[in-house]
PDB file of N, CA and C in Angstrom:
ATOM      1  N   UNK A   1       0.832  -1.190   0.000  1.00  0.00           N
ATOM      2  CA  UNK A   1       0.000   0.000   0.000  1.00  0.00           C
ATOM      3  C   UNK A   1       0.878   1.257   0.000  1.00  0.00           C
ATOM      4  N   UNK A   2       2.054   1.213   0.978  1.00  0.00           N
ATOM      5  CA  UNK A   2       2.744   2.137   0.869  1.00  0.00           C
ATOM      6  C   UNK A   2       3.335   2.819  -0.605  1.00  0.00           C
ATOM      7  N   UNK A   3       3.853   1.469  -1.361  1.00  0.00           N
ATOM      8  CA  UNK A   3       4.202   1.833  -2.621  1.00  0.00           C
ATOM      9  C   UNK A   3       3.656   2.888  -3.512  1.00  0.00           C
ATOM     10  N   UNK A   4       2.127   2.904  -3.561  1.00  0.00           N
ATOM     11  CA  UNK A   4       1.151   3.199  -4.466  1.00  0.00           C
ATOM     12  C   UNK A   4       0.840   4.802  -3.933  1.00  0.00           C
ATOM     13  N   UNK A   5       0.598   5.052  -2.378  1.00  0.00           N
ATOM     14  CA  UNK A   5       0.667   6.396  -1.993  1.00  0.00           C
ATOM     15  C   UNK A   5       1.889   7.128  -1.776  1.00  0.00           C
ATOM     16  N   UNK A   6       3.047   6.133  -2.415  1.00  0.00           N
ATOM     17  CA  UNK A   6       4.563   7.187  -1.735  1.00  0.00           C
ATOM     18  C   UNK A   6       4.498   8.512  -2.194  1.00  0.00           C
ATOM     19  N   UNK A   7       4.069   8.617  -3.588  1.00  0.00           N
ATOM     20  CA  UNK A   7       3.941   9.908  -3.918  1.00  0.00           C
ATOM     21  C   UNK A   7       2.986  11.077  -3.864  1.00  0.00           C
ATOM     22  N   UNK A   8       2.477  10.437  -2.866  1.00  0.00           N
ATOM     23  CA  UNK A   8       1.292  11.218  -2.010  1.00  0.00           C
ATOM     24  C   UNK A   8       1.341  11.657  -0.578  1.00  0.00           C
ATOM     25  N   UNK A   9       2.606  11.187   0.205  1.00  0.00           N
ATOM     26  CA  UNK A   9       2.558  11.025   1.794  1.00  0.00           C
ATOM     27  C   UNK A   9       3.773  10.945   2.323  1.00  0.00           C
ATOM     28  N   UNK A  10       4.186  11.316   3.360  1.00  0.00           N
ATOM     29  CA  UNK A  10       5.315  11.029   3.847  1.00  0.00           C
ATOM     30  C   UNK A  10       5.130   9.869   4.701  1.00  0.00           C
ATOM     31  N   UNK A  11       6.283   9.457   5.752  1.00  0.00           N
ATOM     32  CA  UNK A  11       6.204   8.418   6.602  1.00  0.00           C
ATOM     33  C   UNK A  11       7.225   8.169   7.032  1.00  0.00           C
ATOM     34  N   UNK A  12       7.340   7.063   8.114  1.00  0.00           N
ATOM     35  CA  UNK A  12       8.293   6.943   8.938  1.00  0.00           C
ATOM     36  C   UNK A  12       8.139   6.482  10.403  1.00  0.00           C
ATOM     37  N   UNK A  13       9.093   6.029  11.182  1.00  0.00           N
ATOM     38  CA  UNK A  13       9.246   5.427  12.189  1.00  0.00           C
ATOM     39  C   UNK A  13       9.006   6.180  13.432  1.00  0.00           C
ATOM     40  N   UNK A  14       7.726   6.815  14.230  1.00  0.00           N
ATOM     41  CA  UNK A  14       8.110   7.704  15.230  1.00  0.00           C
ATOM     42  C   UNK A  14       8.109   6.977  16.556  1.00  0.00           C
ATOM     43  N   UNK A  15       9.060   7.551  17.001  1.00  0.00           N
ATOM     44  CA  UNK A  15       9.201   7.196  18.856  1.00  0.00           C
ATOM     45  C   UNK A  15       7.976   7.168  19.470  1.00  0.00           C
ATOM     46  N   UNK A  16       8.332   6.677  20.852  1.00  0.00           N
ATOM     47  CA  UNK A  16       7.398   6.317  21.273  1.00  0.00           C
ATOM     48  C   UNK A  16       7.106   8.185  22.042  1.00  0.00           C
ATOM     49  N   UNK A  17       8.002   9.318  22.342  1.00  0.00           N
ATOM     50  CA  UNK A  17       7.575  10.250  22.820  1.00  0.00           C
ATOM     51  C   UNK A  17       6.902  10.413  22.144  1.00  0.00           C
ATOM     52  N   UNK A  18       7.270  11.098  20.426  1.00  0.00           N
ATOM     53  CA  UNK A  18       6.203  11.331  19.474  1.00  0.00           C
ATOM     54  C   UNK A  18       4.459  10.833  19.775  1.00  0.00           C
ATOM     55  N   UNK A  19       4.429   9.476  19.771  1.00  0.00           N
ATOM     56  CA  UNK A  19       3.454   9.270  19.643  1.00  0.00           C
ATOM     57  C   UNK A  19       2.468   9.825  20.881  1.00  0.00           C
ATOM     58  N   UNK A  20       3.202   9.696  22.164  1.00  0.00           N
ATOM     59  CA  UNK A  20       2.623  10.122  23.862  1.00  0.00           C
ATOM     60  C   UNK A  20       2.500  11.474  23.689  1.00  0.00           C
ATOM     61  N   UNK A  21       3.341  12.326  22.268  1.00  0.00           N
ATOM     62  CA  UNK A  21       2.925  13.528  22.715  1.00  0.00           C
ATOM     63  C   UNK A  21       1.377  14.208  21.481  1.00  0.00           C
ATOM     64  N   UNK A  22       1.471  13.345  20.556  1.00  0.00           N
ATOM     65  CA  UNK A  22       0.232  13.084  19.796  1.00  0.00           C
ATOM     66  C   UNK A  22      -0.915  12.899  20.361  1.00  0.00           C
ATOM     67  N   UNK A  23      -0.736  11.570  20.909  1.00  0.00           N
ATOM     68  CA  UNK A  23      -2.478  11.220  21.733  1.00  0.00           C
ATOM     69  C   UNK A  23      -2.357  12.407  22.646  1.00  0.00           C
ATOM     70  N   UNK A  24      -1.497  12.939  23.699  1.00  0.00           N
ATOM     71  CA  UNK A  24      -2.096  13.848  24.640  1.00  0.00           C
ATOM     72  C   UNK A  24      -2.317  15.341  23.730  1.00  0.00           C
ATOM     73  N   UNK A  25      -2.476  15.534  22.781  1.00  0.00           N
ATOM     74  CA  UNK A  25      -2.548  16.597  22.336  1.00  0.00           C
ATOM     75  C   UNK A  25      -3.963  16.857  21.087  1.00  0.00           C
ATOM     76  N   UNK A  26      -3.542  15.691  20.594  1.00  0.00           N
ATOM     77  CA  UNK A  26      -4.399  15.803  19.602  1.00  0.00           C
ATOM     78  C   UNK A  26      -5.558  14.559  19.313  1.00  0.00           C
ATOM     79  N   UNK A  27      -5.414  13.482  20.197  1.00  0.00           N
ATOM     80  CA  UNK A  27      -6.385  11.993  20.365  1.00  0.00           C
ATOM     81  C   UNK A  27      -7.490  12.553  20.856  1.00  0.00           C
ATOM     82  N   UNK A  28      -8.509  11.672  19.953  1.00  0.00           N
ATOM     83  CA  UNK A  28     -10.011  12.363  20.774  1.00  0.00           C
ATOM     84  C   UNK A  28     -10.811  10.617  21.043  1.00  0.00           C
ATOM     85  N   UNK A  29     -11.788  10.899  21.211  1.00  0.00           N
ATOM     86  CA  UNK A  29     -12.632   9.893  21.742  1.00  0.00           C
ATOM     87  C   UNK A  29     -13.845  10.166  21.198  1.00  0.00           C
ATOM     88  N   UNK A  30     -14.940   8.887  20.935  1.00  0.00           N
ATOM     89  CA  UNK A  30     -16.100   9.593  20.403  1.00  0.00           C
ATOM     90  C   UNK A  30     -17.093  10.266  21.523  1.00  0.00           C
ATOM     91  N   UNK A  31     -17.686  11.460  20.674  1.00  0.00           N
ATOM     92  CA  UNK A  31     -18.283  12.335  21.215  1.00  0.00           C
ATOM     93  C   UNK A  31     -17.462  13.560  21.381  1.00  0.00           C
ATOM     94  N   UNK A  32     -15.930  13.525  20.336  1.00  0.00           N
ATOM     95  CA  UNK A  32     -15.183  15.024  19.920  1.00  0.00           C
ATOM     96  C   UNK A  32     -14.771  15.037  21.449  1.00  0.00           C
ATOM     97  N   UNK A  33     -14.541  14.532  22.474  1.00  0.00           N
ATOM     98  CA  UNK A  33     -13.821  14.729  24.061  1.00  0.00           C
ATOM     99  C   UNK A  33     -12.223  14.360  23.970  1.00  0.00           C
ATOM    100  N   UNK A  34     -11.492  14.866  24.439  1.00  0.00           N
ATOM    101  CA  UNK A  34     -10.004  14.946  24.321  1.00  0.00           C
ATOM    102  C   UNK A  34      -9.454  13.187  25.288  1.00  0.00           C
ATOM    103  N   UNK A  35      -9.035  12.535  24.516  1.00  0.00           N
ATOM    104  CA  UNK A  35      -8.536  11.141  25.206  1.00  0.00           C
ATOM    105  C   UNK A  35      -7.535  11.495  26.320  1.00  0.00           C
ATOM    106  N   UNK A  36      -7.974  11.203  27.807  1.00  0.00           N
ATOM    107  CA  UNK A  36      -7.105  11.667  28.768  1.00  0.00           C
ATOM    108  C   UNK A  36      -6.495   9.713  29.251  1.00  0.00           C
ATOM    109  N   UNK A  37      -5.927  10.163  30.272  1.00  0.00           N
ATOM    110  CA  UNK A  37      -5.311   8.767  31.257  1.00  0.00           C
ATOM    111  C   UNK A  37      -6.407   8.071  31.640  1.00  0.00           C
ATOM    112  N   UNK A  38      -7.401   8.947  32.499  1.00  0.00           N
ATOM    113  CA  UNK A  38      -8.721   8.457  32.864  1.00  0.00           C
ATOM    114  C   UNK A  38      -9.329   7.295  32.120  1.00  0.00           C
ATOM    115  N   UNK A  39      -9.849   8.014  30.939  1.00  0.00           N
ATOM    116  CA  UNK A  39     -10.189   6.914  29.874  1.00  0.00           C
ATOM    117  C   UNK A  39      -9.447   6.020  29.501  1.00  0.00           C
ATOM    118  N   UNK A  40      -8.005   5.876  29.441  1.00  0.00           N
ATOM    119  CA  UNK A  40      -6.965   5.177  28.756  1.00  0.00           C
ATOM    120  C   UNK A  40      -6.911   3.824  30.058  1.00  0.00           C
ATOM    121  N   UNK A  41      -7.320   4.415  31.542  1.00  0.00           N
ATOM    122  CA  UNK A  41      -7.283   3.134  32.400  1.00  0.00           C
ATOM    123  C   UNK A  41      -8.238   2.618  32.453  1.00  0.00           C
ATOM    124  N   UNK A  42      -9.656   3.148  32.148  1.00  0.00           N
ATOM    125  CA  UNK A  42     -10.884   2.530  32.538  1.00  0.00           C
ATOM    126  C   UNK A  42     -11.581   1.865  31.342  1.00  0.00           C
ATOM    127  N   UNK A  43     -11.126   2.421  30.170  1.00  0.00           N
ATOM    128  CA  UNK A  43     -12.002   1.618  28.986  1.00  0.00           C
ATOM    129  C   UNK A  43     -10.835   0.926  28.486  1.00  0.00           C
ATOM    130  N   UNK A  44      -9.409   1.283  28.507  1.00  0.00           N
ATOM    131  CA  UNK A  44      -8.596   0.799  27.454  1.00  0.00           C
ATOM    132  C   UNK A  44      -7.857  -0.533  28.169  1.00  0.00           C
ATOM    133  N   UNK A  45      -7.701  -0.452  29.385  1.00  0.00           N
ATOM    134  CA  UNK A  45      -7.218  -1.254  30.704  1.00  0.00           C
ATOM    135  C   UNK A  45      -5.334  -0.994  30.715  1.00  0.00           C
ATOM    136  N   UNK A  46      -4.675  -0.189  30.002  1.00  0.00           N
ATOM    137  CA  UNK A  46      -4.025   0.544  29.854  1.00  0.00           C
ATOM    138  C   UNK A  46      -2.828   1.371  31.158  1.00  0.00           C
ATOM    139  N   UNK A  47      -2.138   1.264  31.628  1.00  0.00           N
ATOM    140  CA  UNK A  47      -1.774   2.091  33.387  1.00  0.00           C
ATOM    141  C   UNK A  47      -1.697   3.415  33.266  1.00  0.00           C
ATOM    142  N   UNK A  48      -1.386   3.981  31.517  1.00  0.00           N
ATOM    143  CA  UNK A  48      -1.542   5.678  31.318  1.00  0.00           C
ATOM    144  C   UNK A  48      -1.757   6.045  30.292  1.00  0.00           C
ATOM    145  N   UNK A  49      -1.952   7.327  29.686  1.00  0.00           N
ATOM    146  CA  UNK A  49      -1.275   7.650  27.955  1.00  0.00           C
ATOM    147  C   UNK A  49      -0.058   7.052  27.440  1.00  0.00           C
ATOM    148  N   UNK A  50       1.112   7.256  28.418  1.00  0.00           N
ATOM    149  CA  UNK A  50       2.071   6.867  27.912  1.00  0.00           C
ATOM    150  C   UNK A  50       2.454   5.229  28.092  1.00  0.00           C
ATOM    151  N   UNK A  51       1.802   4.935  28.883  1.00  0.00           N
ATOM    152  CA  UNK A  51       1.953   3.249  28.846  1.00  0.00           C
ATOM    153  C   UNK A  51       1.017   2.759  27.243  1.00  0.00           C
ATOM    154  N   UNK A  52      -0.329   3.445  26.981  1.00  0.00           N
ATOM    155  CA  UNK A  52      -0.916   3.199  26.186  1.00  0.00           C
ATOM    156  C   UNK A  52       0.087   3.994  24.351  1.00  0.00           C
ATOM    157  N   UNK A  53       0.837   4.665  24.543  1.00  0.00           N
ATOM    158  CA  UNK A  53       1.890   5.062  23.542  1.00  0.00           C
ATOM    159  C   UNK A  53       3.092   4.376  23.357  1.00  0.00           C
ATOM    160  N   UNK A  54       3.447   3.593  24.206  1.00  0.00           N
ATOM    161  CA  UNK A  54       4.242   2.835  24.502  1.00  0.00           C
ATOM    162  C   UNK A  54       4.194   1.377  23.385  1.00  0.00           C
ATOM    163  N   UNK A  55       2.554   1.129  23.587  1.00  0.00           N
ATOM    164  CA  UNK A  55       1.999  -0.371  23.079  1.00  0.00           C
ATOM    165  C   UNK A  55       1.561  -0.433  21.917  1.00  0.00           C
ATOM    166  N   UNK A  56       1.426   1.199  21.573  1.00  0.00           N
ATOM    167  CA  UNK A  56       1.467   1.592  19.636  1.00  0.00           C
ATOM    168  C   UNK A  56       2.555   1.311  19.099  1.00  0.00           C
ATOM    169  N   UNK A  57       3.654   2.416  20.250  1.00  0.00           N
ATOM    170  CA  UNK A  57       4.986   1.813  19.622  1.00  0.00           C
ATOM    171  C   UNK A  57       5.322   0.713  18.880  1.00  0.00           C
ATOM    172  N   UNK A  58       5.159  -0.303  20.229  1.00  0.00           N
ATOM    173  CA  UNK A  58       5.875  -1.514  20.267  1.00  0.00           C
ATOM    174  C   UNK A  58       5.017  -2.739  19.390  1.00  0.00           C
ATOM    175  N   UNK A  59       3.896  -1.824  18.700  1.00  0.00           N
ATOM    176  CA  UNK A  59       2.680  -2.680  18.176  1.00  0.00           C
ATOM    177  C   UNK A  59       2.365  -3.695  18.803  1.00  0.00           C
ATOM    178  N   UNK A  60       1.835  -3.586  20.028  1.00  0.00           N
ATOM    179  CA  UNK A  60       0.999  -3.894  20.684  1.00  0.00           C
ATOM    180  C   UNK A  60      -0.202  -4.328  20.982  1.00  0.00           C
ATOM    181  N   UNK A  61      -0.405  -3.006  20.121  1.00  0.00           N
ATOM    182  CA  UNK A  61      -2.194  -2.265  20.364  1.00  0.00           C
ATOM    183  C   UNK A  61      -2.291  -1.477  18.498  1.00  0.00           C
ATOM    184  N   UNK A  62      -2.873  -2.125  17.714  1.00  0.00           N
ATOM    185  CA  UNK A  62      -3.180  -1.749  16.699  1.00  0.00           C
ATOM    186  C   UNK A  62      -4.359  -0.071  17.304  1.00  0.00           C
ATOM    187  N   UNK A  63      -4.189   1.158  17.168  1.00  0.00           N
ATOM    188  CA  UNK A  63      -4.436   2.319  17.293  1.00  0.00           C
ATOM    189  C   UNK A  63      -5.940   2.017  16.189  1.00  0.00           C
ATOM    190  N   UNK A  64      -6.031   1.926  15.301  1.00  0.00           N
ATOM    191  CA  UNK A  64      -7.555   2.404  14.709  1.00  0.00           C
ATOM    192  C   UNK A  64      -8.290   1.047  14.841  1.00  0.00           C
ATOM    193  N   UNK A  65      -8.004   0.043  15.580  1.00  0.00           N
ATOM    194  CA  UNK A  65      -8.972  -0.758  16.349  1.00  0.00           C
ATOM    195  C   UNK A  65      -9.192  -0.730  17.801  1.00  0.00           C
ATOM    196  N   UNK A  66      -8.750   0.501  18.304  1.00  0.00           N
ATOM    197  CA  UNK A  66      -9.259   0.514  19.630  1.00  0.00           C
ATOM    198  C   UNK A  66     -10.531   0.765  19.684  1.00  0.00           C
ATOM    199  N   UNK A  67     -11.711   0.128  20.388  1.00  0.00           N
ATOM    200  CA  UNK A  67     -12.706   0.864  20.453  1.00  0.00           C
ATOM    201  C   UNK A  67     -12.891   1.782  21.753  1.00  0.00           C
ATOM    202  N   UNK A  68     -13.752   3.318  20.929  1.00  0.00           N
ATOM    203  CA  UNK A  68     -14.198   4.446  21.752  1.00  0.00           C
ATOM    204  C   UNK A  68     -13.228   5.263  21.109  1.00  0.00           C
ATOM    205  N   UNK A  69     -12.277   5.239  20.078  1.00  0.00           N
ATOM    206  CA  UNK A  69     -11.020   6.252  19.893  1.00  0.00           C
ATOM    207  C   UNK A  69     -11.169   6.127  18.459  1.00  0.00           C
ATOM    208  N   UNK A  70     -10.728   7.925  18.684  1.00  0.00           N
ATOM    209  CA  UNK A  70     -11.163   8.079  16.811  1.00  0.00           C
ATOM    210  C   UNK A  70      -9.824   7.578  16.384  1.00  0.00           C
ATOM    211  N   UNK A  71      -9.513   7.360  15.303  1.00  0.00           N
ATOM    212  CA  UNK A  71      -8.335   6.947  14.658  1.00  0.00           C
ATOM    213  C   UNK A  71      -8.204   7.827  13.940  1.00  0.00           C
ATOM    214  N   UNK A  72      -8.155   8.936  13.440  1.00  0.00           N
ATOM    215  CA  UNK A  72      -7.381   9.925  13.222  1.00  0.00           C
ATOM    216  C   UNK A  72      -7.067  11.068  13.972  1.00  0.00           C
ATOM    217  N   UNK A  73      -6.038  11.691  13.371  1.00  0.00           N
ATOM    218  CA  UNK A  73      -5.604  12.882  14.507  1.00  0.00           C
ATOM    219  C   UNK A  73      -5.270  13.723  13.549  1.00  0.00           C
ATOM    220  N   UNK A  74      -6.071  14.759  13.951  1.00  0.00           N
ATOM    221  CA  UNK A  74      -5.830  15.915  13.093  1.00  0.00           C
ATOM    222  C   UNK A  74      -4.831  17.168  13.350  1.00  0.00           C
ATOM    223  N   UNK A  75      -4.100  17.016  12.290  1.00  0.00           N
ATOM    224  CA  UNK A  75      -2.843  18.216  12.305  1.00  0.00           C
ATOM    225  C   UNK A  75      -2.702  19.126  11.898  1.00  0.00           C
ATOM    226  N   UNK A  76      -1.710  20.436  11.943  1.00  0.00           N
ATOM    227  CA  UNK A  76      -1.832  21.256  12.132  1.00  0.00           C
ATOM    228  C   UNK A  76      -0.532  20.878  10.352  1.00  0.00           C
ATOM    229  N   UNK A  77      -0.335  22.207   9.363  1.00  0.00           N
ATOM    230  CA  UNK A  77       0.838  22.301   8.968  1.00  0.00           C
ATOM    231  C   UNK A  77       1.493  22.744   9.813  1.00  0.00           C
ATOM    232  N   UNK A  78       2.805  22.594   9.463  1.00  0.00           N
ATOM    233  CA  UNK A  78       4.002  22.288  10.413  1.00  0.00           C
ATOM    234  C   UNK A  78       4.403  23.483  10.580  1.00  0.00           C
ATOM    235  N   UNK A  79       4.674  24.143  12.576  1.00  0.00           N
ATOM    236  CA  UNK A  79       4.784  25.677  12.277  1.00  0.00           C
ATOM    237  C   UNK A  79       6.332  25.988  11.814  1.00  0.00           C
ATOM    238  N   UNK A  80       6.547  27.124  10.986  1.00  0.00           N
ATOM    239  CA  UNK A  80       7.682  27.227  10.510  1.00  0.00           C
ATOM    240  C   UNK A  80       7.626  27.157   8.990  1.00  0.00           C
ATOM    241  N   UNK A  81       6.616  26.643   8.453  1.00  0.00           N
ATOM    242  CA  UNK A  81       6.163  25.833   7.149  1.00  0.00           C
ATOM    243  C   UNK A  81       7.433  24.849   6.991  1.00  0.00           C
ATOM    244  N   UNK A  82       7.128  24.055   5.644  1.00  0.00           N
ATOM    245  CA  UNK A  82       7.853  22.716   5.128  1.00  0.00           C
ATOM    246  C   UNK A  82       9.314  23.878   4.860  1.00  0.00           C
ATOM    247  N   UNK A  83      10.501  22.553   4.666  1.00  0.00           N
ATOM    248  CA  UNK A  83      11.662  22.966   4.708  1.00  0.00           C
ATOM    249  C   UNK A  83      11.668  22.967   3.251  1.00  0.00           C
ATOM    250  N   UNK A  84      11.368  22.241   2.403  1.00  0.00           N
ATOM    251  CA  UNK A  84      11.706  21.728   1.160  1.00  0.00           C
ATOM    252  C   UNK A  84      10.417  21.891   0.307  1.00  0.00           C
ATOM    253  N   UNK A  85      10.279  21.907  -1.188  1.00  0.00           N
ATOM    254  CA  UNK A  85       9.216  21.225  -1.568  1.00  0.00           C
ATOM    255  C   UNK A  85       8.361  20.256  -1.460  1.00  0.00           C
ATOM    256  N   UNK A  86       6.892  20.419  -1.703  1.00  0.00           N
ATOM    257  CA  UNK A  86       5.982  19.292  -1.037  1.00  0.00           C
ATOM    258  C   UNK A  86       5.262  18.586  -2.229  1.00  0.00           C
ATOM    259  N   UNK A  87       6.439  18.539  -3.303  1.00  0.00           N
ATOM    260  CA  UNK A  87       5.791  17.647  -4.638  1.00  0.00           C
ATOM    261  C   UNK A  87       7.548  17.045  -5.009  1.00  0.00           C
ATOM    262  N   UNK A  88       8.404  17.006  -4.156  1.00  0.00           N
ATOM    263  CA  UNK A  88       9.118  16.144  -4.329  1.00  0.00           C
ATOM    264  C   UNK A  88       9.913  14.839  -3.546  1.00  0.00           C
ATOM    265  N   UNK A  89      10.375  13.840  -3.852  1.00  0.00           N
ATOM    266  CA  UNK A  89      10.621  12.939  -2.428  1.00  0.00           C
ATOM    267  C   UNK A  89      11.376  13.409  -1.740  1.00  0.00           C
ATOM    268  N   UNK A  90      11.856  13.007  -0.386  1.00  0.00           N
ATOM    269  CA  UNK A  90      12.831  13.312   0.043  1.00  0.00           C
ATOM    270  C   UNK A  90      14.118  12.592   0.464  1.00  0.00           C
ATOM    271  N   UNK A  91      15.087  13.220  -0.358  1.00  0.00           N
ATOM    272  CA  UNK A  91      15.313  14.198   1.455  1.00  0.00           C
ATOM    273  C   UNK A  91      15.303  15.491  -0.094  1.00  0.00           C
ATOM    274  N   UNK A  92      15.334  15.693  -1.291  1.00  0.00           N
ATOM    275  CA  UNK A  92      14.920  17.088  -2.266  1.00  0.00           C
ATOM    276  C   UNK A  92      13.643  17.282  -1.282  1.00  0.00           C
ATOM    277  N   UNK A  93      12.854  16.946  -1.161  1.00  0.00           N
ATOM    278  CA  UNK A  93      11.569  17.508  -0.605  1.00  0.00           C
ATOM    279  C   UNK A  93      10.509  17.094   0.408  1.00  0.00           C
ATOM    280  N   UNK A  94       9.328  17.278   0.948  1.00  0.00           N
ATOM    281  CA  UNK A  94       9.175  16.340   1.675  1.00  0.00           C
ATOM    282  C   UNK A  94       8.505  14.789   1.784  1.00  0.00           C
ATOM    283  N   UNK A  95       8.265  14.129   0.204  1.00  0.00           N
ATOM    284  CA  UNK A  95       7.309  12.996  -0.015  1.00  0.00           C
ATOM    285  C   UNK A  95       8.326  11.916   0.235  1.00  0.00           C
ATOM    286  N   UNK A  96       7.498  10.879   0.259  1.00  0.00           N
ATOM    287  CA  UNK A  96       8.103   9.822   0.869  1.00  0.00           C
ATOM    288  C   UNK A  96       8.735   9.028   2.129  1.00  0.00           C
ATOM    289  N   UNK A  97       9.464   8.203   2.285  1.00  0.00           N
ATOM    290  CA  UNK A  97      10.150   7.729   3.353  1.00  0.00           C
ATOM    291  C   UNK A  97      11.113   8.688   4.032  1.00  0.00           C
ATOM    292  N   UNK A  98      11.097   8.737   5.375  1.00  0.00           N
ATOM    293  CA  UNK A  98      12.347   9.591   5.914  1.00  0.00           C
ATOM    294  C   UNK A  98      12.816   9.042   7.243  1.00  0.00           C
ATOM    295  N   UNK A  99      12.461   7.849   7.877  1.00  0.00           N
ATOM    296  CA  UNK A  99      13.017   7.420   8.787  1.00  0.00           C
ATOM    297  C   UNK A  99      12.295   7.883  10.317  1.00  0.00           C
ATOM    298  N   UNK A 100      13.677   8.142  10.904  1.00  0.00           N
ATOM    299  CA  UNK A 100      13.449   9.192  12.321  1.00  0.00           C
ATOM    300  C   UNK A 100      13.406  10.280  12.008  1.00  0.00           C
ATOM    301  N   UNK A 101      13.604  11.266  11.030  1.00  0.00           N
ATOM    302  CA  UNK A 101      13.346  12.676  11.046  1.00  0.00           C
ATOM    303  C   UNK A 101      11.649  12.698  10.999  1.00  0.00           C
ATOM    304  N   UNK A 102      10.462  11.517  10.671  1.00  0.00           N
ATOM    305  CA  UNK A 102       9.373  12.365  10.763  1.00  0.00           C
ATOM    306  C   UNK A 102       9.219  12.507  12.225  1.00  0.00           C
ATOM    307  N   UNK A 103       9.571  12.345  13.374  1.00  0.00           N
ATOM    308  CA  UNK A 103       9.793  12.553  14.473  1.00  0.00           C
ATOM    309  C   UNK A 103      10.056  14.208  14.857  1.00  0.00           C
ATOM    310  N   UNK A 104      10.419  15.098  14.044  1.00  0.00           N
ATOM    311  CA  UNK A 104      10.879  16.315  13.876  1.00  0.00           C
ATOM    312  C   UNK A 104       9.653  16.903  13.373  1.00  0.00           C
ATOM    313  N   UNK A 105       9.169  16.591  12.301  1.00  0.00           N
ATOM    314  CA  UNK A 105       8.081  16.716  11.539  1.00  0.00           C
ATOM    315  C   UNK A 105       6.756  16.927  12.455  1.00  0.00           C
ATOM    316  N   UNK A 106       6.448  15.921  12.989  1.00  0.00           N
ATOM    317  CA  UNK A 106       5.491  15.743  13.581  1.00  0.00           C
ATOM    318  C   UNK A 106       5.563  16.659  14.436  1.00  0.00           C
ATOM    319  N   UNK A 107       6.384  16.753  15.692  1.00  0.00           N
ATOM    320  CA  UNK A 107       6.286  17.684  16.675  1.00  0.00           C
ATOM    321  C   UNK A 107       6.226  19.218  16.054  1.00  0.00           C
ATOM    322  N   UNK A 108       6.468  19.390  15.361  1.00  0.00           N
ATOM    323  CA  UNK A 108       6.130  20.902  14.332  1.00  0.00           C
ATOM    324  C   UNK A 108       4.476  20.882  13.920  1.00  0.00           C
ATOM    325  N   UNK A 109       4.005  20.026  13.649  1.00  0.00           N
ATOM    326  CA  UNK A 109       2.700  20.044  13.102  1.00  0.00           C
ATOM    327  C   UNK A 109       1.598  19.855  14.137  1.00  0.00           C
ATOM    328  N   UNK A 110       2.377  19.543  15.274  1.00  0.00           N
ATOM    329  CA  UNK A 110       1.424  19.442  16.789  1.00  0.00           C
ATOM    330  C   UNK A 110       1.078  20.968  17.598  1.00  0.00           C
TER     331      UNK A 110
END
């Protein structure tokens, strides 16, 4: 699948902060409510956010089959704007594979 959207998307490997700092920022729950710890111990059985970021990481916990949690997270463009062009791969621009730098990426667009 990746193949077919490379030239549509970036991607990459993010840490497990990345991800703990995603759900606490931008994870919602249905009914548009912000996904806290609370919820993450009582519906998810989970010990926190970051124990529950932890188990995305480590694929664990497949993220858009949790139920009660939206599976997308909506972002911001990245403040600072893109470094490069955004119609070429990278590292010329920003499409495609990039490793640990979308780790950089991301926290800009949060």
């Amino acid at each position: 699948m990746l193949q077919k959207v490379k030239d549509y998307i970036t991607w990459g490997e993010a840490n497990s902060e990345t991800v703990y700092l995603l759900l606490r920022e931008k994870g919602k729950i249905v009914g548009d409510k912000d996904l806290t710890d609370r919820y993450v111990k009582e519906k998810l059985g989970q010990k926190s956010l970051r124990a529950f970021a932890d188990a995305i990481t480590l694929s664990e916990v497949e993220f858009w089959k949790t139920p009660g949690v939206k599976p997308v997270l909506r972002l911001h463009p990245p403040k600072g704007g893109f470094r490069k062009s955004i119609k070429r791969p990278y590292p010329n621009g920003e499409l495609g594979y990039r490793g640990e730098d979308i780790n950089r990426l991301l926290e800009k667009m949060v």
